[in-house]
N, C-alpha and C. Protein backbone atom coordinates (compact mmCIF):
# COMPACT_ATOMS: atom_id res chain seq x y z
N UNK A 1 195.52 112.50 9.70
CA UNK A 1 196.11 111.23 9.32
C UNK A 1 195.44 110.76 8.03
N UNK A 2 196.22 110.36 7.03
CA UNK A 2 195.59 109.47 5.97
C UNK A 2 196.13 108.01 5.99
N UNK A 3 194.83 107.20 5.09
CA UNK A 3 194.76 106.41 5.15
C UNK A 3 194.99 105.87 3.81
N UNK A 4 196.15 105.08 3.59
CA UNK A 4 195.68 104.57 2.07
C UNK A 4 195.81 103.22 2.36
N UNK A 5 195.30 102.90 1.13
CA UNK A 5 194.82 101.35 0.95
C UNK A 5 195.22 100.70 -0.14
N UNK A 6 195.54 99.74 -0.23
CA UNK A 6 196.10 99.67 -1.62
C UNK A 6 195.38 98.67 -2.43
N UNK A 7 195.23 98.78 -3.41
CA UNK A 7 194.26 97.79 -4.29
C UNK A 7 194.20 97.77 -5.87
N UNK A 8 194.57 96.75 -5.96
CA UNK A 8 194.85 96.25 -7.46
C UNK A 8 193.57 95.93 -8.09
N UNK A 9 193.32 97.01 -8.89
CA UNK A 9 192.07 97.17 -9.74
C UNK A 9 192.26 96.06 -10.83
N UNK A 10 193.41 95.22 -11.38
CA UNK A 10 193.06 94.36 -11.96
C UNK A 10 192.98 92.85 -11.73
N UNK A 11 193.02 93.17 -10.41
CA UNK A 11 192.60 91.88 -9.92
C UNK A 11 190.99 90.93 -9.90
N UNK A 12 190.52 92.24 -10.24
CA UNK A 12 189.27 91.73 -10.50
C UNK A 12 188.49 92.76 -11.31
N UNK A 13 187.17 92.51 -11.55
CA UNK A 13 186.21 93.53 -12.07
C UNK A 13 185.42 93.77 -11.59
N UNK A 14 184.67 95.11 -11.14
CA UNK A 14 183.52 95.82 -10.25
C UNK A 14 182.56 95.91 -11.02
N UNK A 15 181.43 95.87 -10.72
CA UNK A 15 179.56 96.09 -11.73
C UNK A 15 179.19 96.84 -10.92
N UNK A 16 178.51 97.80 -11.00
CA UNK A 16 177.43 98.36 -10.01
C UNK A 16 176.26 98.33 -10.18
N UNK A 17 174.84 97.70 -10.03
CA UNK A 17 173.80 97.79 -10.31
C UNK A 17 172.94 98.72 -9.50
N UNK A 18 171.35 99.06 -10.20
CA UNK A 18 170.31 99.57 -9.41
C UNK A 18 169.39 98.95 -9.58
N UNK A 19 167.89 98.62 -8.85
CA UNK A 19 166.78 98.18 -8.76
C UNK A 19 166.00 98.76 -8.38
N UNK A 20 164.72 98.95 -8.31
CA UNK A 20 163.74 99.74 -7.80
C UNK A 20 163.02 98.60 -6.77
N UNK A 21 162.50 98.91 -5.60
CA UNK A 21 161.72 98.04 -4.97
C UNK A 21 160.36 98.07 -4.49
N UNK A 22 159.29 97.81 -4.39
CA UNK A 22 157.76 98.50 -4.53
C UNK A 22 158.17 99.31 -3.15
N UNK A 23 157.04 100.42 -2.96
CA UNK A 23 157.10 100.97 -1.83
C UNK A 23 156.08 100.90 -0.97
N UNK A 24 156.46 99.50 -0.04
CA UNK A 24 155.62 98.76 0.73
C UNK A 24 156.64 98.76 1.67
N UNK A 25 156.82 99.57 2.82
CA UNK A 25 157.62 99.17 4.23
C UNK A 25 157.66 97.43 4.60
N UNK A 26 156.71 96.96 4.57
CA UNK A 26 156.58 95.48 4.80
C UNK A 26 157.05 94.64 4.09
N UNK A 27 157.25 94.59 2.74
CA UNK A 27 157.73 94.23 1.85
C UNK A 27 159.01 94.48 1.26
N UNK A 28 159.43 95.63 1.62
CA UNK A 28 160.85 95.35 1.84
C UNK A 28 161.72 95.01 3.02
N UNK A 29 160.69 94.60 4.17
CA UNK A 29 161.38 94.40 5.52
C UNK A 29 161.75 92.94 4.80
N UNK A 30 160.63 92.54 4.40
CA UNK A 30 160.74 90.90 3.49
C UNK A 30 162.09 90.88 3.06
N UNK A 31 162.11 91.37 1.92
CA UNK A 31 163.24 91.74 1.00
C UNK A 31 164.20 91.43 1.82
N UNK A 32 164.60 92.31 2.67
CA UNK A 32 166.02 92.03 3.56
C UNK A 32 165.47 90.88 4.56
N UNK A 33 164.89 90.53 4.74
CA UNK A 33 165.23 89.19 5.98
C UNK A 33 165.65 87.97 4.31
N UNK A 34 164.52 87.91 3.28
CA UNK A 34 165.02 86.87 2.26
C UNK A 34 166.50 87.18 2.12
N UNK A 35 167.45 88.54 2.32
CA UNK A 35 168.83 88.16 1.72
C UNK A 35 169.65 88.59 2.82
N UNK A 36 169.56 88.17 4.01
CA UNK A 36 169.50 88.31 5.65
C UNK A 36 170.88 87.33 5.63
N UNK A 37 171.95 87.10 5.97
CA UNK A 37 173.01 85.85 6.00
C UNK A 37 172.78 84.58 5.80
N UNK A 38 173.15 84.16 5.25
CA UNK A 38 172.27 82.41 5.30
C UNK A 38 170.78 81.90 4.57
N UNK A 39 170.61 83.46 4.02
CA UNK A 39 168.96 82.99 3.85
C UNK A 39 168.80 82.99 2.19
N UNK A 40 169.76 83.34 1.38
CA UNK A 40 169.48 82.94 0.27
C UNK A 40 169.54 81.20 -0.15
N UNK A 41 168.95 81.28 -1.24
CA UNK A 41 168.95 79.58 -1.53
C UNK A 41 170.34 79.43 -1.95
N UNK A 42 170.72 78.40 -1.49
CA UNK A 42 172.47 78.12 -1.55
C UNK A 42 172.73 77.57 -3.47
N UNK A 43 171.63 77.43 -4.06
CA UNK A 43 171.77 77.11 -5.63
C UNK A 43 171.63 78.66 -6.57
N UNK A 44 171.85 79.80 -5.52
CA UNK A 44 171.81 80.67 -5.31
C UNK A 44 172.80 81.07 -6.08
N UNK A 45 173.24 81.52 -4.88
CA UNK A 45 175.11 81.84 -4.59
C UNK A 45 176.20 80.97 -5.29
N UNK A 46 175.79 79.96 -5.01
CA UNK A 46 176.30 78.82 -6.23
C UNK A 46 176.67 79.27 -7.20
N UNK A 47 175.50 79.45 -8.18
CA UNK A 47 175.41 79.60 -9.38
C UNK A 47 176.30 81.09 -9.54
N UNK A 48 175.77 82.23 -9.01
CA UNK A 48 177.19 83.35 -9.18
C UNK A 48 178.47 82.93 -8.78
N UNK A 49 178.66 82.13 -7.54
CA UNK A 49 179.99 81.78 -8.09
C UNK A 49 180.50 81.21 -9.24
N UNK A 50 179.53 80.42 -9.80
CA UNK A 50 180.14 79.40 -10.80
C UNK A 50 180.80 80.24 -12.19
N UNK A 51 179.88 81.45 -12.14
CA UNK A 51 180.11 82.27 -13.63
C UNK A 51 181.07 83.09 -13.51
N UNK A 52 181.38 82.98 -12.23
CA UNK A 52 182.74 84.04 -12.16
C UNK A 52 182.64 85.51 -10.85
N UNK A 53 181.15 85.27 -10.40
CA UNK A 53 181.13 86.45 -9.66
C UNK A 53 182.12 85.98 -7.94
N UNK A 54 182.74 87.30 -7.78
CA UNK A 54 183.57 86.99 -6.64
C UNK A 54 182.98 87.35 -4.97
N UNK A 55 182.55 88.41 -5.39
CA UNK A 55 181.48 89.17 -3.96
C UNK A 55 180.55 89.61 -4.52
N UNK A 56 179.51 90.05 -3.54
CA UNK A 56 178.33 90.79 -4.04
C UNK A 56 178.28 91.48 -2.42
N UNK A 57 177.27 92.71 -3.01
CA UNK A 57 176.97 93.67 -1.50
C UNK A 57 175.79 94.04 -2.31
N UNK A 58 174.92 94.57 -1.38
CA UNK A 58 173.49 94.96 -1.73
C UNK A 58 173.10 95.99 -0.77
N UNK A 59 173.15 97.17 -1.09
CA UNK A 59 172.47 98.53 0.14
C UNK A 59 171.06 98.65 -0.82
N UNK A 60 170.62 99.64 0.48
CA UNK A 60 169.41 100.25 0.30
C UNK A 60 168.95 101.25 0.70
N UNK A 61 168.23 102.38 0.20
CA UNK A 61 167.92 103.46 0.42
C UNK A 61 166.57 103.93 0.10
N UNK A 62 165.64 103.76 0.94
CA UNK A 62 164.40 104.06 0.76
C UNK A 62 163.67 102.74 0.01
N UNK A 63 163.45 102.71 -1.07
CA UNK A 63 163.04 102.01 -2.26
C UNK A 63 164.64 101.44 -3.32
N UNK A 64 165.14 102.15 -3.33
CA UNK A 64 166.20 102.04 -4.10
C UNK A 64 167.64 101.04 -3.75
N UNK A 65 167.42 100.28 -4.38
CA UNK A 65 168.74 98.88 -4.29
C UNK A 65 169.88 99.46 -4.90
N UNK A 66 171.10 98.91 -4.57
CA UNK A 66 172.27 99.39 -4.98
C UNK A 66 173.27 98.29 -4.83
N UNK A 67 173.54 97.47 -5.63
CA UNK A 67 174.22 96.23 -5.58
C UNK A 67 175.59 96.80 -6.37
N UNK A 68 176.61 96.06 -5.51
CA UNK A 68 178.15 96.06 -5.52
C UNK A 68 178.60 94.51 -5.98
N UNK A 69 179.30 94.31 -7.39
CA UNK A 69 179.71 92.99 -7.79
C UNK A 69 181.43 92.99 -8.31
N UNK A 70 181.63 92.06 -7.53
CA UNK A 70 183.36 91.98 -7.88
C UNK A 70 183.14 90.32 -8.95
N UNK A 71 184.38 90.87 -9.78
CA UNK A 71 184.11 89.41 -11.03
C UNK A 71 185.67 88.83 -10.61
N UNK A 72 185.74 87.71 -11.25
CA UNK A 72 187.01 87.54 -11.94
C UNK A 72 187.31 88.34 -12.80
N UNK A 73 188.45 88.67 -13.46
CA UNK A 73 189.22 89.60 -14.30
C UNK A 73 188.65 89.51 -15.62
N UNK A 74 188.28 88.08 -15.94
CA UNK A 74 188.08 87.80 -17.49
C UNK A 74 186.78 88.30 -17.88
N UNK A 75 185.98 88.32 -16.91
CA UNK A 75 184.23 88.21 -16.44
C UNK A 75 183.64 88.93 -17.69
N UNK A 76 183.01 88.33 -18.40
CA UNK A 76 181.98 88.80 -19.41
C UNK A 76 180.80 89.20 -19.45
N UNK A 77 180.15 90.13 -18.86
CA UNK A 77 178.98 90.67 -17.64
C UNK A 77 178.25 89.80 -19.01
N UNK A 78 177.73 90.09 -20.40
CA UNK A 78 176.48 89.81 -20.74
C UNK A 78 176.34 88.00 -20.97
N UNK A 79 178.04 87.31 -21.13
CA UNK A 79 178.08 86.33 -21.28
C UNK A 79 177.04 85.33 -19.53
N UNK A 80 178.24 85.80 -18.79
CA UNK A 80 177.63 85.29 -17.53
C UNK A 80 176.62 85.12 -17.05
N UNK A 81 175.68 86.94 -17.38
CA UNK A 81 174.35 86.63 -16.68
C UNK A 81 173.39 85.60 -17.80
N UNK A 82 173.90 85.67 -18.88
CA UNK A 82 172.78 84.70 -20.11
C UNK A 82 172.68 83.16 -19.35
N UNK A 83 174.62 82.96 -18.87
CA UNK A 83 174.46 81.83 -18.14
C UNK A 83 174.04 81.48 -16.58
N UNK A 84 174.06 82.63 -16.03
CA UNK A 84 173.24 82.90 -14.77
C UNK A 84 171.62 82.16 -14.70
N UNK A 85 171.12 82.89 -15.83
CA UNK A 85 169.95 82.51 -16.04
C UNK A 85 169.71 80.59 -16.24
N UNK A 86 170.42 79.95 -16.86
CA UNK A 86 170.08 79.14 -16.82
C UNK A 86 170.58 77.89 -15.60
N UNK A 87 171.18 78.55 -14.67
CA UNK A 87 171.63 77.62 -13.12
C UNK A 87 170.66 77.43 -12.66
N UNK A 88 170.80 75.91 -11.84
CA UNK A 88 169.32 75.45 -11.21
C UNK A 88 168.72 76.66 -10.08
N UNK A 89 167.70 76.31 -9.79
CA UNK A 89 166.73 77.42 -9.57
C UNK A 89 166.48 79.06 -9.66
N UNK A 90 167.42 79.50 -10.40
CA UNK A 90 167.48 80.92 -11.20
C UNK A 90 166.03 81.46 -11.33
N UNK A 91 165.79 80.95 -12.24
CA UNK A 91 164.12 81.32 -12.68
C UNK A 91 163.34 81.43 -11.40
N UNK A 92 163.58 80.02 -10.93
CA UNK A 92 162.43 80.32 -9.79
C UNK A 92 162.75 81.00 -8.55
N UNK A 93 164.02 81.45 -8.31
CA UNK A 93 164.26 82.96 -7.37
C UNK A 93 163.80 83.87 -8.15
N UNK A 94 164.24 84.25 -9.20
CA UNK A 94 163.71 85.82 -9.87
C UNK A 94 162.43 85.90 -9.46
N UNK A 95 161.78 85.10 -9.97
CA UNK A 95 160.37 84.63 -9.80
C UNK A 95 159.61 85.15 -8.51
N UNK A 96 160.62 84.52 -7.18
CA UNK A 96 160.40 84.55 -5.50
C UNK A 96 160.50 86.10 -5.42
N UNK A 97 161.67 86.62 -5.64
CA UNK A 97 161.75 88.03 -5.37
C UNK A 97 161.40 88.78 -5.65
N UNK A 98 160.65 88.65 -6.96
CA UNK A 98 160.33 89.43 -8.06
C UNK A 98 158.46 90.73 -7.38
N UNK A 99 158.61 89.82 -6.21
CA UNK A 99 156.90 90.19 -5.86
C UNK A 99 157.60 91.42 -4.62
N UNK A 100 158.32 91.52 -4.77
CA UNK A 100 159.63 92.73 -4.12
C UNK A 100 159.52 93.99 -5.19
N UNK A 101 160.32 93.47 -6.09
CA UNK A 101 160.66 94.85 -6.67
C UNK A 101 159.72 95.33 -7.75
N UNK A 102 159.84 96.04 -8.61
CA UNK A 102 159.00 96.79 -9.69
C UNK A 102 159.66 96.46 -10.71
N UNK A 103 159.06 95.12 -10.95
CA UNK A 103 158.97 94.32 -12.34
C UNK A 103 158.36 93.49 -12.38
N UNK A 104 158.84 92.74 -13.68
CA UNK A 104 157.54 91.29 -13.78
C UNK A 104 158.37 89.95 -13.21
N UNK A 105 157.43 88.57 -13.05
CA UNK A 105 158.08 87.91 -12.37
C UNK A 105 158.58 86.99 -13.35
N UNK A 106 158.28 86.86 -14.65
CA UNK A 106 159.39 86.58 -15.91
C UNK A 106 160.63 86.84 -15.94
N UNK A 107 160.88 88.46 -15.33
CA UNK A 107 162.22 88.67 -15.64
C UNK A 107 163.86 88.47 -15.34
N UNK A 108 164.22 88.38 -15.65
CA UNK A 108 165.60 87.78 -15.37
C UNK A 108 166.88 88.50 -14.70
N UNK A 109 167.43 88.24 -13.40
CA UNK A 109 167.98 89.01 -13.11
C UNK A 109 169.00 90.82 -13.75
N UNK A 110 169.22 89.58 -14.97
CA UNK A 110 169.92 90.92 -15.47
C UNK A 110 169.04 91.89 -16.17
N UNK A 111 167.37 91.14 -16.62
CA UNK A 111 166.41 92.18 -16.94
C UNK A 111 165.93 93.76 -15.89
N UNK A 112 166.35 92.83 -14.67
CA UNK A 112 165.94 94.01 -13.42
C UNK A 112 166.97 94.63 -13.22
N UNK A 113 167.74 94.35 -12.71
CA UNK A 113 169.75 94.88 -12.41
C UNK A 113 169.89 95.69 -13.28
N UNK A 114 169.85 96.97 -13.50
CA UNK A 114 170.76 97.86 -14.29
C UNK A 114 171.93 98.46 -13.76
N UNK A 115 172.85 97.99 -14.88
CA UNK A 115 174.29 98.86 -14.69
C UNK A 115 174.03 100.58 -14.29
N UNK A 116 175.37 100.75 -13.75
CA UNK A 116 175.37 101.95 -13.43
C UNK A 116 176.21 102.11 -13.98
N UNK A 117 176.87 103.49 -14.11
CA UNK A 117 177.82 103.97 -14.82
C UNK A 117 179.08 104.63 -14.00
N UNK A 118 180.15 104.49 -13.81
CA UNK A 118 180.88 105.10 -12.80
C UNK A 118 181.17 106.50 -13.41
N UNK A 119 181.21 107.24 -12.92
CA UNK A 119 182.01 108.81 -13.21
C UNK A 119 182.76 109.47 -12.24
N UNK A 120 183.12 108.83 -11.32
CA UNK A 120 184.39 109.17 -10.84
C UNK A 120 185.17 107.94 -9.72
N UNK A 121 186.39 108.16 -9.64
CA UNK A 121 187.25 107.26 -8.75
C UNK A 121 188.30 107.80 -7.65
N UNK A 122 188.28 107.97 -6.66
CA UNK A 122 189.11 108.21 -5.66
C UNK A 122 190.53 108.30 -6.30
N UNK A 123 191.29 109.27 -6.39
CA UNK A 123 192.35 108.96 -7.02
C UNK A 123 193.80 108.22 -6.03
């Protein structure tokens, strides 16, 4: 049996990011209870909605983050996150989480988040 699905790729826009996360079992148990349902700061989520982000998903594999972002259509990845950065408490989550992953706690979401590159699509 197949299954298709149907989905209008211009209905929106996909990002894929990666992160690295220290490799401390304990510390990333952290990691996931801080982004556990309900547990991000709601000036949070906010703020990606406000710039246009539509969903977000976040896996993990070992050390390695793998974030899934749906935009609005128009979505200007470098415009948004510049304005990401400046929504109320931005800084000071990067900041919170930042003692998580493998970076500094200056940096700014989109400093840590690297794009990925797609190279292939289900046809």
């Amino acid at each position: 049996m197949e299954y298709k699905k149907e989905v209008n790729y211009t209905s929106f826009k996909r990002f894929c990011k990666t992160l690295e996360l220290q490799n401390d079992p304990e510390l990333i148990e952290d990691y996931k209870k801080v982004h556990a349902a309900g547990a991000a700061w709601p000036e949070i989520t906010q703020g990606m909605k406000d710039v246009g982000i539509l969903d977000m998903e976040i896996y993990l594999f070992g050390t390695r983050l793998f974030m899934i972002m749906d935009t609005v259509p128009d979505f200007d990845h470098d415009k948004a996150m510049t304005l990401l950065a400046t929504k109320p408490r931005q800084s000071e989550w990067e900041a919170h989480v930042s003692r998580f992953q493998k970076t500094s706690a200056d940096a700014t979401a989109d400093e840590k988040w690297q794009l990925i590159e797609r190279i292939y699509r289900l046809d």
